[in-house]
PDB file of N, CA and C in Angstrom:
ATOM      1  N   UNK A   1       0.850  -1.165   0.000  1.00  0.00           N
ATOM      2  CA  UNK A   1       0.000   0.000   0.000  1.00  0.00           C
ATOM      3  C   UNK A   1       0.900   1.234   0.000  1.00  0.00           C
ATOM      4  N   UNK A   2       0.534   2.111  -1.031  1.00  0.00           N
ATOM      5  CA  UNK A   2       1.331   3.392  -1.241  1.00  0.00           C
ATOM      6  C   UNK A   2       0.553   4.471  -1.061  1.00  0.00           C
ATOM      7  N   UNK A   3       0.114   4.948  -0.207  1.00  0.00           N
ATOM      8  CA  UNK A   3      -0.775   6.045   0.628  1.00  0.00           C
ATOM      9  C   UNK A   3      -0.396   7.474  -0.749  1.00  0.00           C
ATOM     10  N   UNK A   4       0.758   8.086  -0.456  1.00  0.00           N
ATOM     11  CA  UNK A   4       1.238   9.029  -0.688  1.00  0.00           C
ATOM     12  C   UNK A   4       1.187   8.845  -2.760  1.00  0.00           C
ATOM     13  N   UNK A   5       1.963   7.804  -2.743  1.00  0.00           N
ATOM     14  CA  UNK A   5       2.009   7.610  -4.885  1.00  0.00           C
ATOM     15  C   UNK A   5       0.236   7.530  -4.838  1.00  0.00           C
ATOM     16  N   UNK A   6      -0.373   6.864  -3.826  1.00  0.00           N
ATOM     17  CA  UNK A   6      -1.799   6.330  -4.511  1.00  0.00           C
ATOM     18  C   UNK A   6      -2.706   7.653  -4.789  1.00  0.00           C
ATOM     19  N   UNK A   7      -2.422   8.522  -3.574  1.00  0.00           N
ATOM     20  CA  UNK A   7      -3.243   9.644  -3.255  1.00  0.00           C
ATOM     21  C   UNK A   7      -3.185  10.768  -4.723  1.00  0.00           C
ATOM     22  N   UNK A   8      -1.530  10.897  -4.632  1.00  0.00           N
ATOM     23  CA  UNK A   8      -0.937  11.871  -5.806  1.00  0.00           C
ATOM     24  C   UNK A   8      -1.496  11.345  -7.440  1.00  0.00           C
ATOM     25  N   UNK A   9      -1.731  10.501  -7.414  1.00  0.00           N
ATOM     26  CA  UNK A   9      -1.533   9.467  -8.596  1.00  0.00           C
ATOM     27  C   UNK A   9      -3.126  10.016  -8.757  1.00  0.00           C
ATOM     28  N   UNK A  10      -4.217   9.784  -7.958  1.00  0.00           N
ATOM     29  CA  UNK A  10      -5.357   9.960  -7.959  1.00  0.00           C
ATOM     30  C   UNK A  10      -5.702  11.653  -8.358  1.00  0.00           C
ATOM     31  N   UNK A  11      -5.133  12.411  -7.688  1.00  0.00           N
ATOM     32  CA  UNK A  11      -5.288  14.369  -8.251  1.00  0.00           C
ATOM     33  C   UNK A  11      -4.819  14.350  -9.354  1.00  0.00           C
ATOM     34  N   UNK A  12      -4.006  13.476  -9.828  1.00  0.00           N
ATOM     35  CA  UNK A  12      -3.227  14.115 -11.006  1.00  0.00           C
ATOM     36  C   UNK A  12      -4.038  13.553 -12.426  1.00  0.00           C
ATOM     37  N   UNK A  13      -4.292  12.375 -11.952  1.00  0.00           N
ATOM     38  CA  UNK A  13      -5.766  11.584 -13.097  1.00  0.00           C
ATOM     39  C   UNK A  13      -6.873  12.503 -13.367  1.00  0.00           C
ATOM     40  N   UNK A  14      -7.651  13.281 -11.990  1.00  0.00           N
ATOM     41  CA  UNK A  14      -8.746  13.602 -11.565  1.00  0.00           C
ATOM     42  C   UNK A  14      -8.482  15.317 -12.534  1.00  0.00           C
ATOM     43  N   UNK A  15      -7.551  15.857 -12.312  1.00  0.00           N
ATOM     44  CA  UNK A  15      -7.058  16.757 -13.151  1.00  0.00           C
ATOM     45  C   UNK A  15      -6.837  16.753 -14.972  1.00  0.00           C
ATOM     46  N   UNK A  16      -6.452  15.768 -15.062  1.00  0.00           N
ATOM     47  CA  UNK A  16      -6.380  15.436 -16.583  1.00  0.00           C
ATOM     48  C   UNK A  16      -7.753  14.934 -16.770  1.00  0.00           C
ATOM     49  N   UNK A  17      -8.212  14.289 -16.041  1.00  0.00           N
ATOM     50  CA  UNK A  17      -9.915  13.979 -17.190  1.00  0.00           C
ATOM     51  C   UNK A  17     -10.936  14.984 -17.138  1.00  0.00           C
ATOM     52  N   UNK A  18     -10.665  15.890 -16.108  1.00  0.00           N
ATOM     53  CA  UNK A  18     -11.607  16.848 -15.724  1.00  0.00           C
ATOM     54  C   UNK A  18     -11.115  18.183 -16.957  1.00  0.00           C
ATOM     55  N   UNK A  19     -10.028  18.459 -16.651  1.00  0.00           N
ATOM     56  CA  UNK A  19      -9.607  19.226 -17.665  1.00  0.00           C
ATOM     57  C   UNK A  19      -9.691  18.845 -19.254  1.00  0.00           C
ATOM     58  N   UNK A  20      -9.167  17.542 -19.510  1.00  0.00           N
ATOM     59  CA  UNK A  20     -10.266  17.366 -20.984  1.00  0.00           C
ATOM     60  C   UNK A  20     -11.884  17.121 -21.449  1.00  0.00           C
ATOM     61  N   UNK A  21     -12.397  16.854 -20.261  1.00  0.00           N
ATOM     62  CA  UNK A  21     -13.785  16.996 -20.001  1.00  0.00           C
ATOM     63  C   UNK A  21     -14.698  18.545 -20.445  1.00  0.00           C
ATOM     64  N   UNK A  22     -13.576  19.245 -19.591  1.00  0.00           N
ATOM     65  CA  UNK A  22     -14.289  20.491 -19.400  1.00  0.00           C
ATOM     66  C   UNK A  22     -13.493  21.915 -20.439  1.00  0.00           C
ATOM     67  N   UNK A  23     -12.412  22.060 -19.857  1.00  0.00           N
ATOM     68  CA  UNK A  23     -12.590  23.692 -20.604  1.00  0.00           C
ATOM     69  C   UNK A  23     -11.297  23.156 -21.974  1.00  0.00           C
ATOM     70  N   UNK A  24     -10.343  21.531 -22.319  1.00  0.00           N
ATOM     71  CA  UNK A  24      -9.922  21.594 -23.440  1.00  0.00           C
ATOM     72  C   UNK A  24     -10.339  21.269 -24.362  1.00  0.00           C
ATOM     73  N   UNK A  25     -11.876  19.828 -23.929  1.00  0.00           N
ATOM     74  CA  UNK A  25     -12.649  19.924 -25.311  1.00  0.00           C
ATOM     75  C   UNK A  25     -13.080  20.363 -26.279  1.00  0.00           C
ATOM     76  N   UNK A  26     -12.957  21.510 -26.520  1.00  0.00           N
ATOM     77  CA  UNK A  26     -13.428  22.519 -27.485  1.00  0.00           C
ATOM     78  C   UNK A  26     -12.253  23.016 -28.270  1.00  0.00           C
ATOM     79  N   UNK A  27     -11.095  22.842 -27.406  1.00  0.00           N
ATOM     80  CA  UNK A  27      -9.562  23.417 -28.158  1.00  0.00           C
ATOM     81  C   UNK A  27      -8.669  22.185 -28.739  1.00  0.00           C
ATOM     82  N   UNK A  28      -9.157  21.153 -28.426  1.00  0.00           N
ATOM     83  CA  UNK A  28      -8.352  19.725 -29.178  1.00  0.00           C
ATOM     84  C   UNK A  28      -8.915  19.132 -29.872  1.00  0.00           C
ATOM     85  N   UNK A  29      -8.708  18.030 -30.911  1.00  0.00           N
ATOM     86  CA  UNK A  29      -9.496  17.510 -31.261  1.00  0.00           C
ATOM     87  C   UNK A  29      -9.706  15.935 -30.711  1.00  0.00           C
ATOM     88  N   UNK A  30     -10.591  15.323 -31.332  1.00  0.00           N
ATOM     89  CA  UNK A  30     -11.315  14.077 -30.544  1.00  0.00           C
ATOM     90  C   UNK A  30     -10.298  13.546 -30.279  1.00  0.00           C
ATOM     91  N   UNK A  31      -9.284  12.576 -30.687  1.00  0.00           N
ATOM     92  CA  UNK A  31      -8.415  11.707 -30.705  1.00  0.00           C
ATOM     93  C   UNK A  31      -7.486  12.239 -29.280  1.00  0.00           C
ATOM     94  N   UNK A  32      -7.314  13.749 -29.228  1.00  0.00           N
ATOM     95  CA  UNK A  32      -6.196  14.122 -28.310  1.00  0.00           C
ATOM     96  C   UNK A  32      -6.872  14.030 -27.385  1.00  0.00           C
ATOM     97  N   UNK A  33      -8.529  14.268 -27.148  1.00  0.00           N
ATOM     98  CA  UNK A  33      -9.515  14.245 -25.974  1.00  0.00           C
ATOM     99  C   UNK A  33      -9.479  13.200 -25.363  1.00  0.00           C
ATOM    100  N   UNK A  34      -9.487  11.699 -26.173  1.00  0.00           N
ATOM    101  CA  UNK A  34      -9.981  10.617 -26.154  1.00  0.00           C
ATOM    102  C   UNK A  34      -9.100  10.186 -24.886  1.00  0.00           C
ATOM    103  N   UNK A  35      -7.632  10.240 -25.938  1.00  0.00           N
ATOM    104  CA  UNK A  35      -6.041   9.987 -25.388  1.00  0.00           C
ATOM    105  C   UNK A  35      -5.955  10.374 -23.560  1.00  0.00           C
ATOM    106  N   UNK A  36      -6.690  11.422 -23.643  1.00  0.00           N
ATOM    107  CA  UNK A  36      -6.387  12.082 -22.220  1.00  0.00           C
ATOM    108  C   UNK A  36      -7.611  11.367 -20.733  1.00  0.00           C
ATOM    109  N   UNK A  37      -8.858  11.596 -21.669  1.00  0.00           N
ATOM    110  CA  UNK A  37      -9.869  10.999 -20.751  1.00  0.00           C
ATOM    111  C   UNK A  37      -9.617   9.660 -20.313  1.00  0.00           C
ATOM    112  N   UNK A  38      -8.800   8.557 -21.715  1.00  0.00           N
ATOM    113  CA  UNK A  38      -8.537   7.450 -21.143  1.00  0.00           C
ATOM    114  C   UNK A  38      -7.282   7.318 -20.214  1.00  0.00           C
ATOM    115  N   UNK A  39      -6.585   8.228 -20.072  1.00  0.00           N
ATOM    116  CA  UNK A  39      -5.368   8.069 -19.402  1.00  0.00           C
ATOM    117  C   UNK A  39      -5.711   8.209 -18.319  1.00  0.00           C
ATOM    118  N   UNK A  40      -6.455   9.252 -17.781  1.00  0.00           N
ATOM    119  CA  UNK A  40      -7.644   9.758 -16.249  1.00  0.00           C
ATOM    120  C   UNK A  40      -7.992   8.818 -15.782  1.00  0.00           C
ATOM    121  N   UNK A  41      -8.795   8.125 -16.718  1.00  0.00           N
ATOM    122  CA  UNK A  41      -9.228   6.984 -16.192  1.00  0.00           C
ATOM    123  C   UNK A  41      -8.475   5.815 -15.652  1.00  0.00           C
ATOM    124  N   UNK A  42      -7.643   5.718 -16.485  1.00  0.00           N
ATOM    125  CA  UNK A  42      -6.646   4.390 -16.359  1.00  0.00           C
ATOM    126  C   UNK A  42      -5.386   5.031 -14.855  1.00  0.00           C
ATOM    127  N   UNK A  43      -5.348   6.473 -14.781  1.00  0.00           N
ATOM    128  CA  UNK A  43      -4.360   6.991 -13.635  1.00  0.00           C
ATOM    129  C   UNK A  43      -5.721   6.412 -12.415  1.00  0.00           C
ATOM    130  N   UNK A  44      -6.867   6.681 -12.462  1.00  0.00           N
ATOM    131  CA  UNK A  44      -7.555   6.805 -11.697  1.00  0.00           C
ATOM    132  C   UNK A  44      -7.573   5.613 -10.615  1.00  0.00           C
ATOM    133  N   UNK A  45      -7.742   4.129 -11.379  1.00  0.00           N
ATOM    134  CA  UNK A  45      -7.275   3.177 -11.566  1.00  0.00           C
ATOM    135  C   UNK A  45      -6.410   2.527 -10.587  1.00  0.00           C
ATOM    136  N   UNK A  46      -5.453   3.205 -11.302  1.00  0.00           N
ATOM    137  CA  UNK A  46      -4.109   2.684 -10.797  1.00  0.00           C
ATOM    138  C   UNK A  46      -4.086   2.995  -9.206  1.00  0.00           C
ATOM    139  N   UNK A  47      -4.249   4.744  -9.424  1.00  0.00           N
ATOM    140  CA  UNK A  47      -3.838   5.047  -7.842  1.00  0.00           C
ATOM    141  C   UNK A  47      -4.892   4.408  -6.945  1.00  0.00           C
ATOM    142  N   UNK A  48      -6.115   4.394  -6.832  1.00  0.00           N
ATOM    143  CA  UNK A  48      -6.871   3.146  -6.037  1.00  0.00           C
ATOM    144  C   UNK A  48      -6.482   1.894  -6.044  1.00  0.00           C
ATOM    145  N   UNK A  49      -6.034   1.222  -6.397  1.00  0.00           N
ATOM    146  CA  UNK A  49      -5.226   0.052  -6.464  1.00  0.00           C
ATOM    147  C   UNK A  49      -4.084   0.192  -5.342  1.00  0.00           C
ATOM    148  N   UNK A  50      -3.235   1.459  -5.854  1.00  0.00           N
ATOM    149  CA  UNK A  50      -2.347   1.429  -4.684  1.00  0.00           C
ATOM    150  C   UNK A  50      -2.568   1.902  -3.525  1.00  0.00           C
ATOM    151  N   UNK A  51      -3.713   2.191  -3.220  1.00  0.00           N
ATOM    152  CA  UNK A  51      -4.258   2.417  -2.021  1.00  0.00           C
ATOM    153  C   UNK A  51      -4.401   0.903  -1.108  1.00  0.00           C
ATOM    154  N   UNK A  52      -4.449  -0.088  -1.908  1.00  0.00           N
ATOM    155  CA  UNK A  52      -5.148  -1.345  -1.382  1.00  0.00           C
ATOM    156  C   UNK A  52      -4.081  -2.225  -1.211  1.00  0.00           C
ATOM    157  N   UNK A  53      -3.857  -3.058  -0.327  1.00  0.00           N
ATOM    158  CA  UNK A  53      -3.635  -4.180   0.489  1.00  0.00           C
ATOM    159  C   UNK A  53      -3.880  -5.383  -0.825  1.00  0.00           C
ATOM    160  N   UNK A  54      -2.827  -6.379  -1.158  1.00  0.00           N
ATOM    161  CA  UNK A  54      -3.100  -7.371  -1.680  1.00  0.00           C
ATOM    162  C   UNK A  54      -3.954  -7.543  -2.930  1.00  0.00           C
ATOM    163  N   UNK A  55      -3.412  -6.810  -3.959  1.00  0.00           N
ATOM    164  CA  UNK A  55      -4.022  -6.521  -4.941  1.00  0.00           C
ATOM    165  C   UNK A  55      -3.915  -7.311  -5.999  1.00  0.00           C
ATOM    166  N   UNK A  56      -4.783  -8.511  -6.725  1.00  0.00           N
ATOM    167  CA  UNK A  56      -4.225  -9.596  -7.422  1.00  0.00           C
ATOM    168  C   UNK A  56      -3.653  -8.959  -8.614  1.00  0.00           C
ATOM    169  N   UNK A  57      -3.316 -10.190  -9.506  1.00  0.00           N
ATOM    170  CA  UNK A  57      -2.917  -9.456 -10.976  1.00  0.00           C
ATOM    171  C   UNK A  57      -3.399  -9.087 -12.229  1.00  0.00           C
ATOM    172  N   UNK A  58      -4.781  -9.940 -12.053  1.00  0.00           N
ATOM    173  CA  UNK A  58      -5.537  -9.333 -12.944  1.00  0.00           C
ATOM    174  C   UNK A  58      -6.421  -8.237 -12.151  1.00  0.00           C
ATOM    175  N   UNK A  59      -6.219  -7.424 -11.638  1.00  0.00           N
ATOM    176  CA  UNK A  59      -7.020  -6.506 -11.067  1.00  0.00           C
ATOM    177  C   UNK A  59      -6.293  -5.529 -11.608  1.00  0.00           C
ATOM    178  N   UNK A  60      -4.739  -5.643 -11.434  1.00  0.00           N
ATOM    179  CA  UNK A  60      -3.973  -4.696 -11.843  1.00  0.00           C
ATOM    180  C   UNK A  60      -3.769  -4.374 -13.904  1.00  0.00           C
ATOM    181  N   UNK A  61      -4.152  -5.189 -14.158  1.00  0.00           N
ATOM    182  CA  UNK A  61      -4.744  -5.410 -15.662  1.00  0.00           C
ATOM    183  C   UNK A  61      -6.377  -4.721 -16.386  1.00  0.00           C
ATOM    184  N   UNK A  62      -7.074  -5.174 -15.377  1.00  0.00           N
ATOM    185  CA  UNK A  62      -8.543  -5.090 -15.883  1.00  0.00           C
ATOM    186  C   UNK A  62      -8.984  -3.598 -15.291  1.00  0.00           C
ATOM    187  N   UNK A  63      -9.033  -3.507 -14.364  1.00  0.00           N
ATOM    188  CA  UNK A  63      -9.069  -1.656 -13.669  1.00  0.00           C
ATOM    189  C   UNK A  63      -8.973  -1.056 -14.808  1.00  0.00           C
ATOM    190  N   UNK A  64      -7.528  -0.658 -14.714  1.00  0.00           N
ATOM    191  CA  UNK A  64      -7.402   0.514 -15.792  1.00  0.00           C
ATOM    192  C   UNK A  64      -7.600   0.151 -17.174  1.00  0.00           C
ATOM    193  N   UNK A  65      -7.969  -0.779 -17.676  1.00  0.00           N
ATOM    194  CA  UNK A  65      -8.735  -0.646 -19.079  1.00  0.00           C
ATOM    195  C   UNK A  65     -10.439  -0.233 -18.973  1.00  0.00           C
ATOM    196  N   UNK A  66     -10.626  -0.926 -18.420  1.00  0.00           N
ATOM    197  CA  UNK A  66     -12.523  -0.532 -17.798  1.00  0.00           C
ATOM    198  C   UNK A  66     -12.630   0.760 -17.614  1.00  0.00           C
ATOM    199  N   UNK A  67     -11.516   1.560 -16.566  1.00  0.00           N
ATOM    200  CA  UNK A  67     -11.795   2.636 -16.074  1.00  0.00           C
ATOM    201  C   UNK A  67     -11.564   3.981 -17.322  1.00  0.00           C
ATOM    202  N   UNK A  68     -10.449   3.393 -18.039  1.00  0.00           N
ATOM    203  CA  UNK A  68      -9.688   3.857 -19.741  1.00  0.00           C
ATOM    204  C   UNK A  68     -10.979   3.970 -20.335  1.00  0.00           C
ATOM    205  N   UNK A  69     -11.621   2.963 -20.631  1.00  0.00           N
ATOM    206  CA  UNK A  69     -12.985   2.728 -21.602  1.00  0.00           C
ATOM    207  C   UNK A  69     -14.234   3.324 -21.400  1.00  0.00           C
ATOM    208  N   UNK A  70     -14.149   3.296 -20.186  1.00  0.00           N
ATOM    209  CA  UNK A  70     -15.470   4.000 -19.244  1.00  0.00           C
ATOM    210  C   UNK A  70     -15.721   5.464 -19.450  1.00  0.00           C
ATOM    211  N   UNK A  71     -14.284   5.776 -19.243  1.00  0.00           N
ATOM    212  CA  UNK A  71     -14.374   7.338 -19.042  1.00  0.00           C
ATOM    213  C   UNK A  71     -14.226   8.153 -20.185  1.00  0.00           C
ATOM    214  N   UNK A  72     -13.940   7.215 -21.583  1.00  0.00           N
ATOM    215  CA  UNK A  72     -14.440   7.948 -22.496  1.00  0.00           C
ATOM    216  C   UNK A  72     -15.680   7.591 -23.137  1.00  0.00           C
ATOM    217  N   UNK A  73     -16.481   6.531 -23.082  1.00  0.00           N
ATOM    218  CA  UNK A  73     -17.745   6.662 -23.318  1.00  0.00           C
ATOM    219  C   UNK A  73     -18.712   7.569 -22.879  1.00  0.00           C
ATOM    220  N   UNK A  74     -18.169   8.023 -21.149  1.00  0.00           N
ATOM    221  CA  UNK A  74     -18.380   8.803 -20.116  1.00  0.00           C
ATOM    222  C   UNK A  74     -18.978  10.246 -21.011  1.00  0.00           C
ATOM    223  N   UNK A  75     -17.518  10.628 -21.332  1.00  0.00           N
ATOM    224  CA  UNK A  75     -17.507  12.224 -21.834  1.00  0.00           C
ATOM    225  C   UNK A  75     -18.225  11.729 -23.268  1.00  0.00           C
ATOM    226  N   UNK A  76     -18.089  11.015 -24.139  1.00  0.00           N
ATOM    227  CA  UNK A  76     -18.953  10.936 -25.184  1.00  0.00           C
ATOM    228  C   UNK A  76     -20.138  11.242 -25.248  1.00  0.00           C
ATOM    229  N   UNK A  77     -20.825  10.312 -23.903  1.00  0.00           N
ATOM    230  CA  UNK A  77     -22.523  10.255 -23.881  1.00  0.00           C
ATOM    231  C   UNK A  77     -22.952  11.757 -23.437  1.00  0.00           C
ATOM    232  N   UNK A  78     -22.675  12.413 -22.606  1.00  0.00           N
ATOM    233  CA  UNK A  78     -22.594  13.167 -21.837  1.00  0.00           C
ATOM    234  C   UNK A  78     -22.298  14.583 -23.043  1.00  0.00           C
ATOM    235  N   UNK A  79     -21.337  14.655 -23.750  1.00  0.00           N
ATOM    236  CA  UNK A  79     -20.788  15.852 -24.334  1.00  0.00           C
ATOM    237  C   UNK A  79     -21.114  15.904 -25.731  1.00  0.00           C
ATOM    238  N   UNK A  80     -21.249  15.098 -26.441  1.00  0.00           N
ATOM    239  CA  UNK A  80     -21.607  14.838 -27.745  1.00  0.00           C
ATOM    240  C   UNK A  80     -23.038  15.251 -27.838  1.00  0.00           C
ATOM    241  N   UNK A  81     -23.388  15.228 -29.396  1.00  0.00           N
ATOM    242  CA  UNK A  81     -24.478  16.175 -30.074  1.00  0.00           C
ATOM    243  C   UNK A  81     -26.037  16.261 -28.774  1.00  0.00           C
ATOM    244  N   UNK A  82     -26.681  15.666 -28.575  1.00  0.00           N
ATOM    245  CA  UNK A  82     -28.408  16.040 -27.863  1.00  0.00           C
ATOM    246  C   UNK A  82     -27.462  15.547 -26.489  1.00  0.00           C
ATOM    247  N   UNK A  83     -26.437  14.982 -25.930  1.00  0.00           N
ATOM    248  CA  UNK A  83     -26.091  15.008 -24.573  1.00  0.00           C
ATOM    249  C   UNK A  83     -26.662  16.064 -23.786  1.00  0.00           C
ATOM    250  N   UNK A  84     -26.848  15.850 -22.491  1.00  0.00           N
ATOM    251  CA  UNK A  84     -27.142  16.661 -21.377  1.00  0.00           C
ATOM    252  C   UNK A  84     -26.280  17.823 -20.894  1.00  0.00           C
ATOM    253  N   UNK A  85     -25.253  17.577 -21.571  1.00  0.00           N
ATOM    254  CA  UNK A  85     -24.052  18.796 -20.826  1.00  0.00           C
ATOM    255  C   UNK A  85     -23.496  19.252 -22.021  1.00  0.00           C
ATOM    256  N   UNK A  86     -23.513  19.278 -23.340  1.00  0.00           N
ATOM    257  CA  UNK A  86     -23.199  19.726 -24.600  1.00  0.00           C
ATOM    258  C   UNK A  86     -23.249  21.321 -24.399  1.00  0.00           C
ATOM    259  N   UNK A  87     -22.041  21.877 -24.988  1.00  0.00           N
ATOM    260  CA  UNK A  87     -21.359  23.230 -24.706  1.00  0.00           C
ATOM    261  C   UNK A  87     -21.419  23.889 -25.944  1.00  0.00           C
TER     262      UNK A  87
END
C-alpha cells in the first residue's frame, strides 16, 4: 500500500480527465480528448489500487482498461451532439 504515490496518482488523473472533459474539449481535437480521458481513467485506476492491500494481478490489468474505456464513453454520452451537458 502506497498512501502518498496512490493519493498523488489519484489528483493528477482527476485533473487530466476533468480538464479534458471540461474547458480543453473545445480546443483539441477528438483523438487528443480521447487519449487524455482514457489516461484519467486508467491513472484513476491505478492510484486506487495502490491504495489497497493485496491486490491480485488481474485486477492490476482489468481496472485501468474498464476505467480507460469508461471514461471515455463517459464524456462521449454526456458531451456529444443532444447530450445533457453539450457546450
Amino acid at each position: 500500500m502506497d498512501r502518498i504515490g496512490g493519493w498523488s496518482t489519484i489528483a493528477v488523473s482527476a485533473a487530466l480527465f476533468l480538464g479534458a472533459a471540461f474547458p480543453l474539449r473545445g480546443r483539441l481535437g477528438p483523438r487528443a480528448i480521447d487519449v487524455m480521458v482514457a489516461s484519467g481513467g486508467a491513472g484513476l485506476a491505478v492510484g486506487g489500487l495502490l491504495l489497497l492491500d493485496d491486490v491480485g494481478v488481474a485486477s492490476w490489468i482489468v481496472a485501468p482498461l474498464v476505467l480507460a474505456g469508461a471514461g471515455v464513453v463517459h464524456v462521449r454520452v454526456f458531451f456529444a451532439g443532444d447530450g445533457p451537458l453539450r457546450t
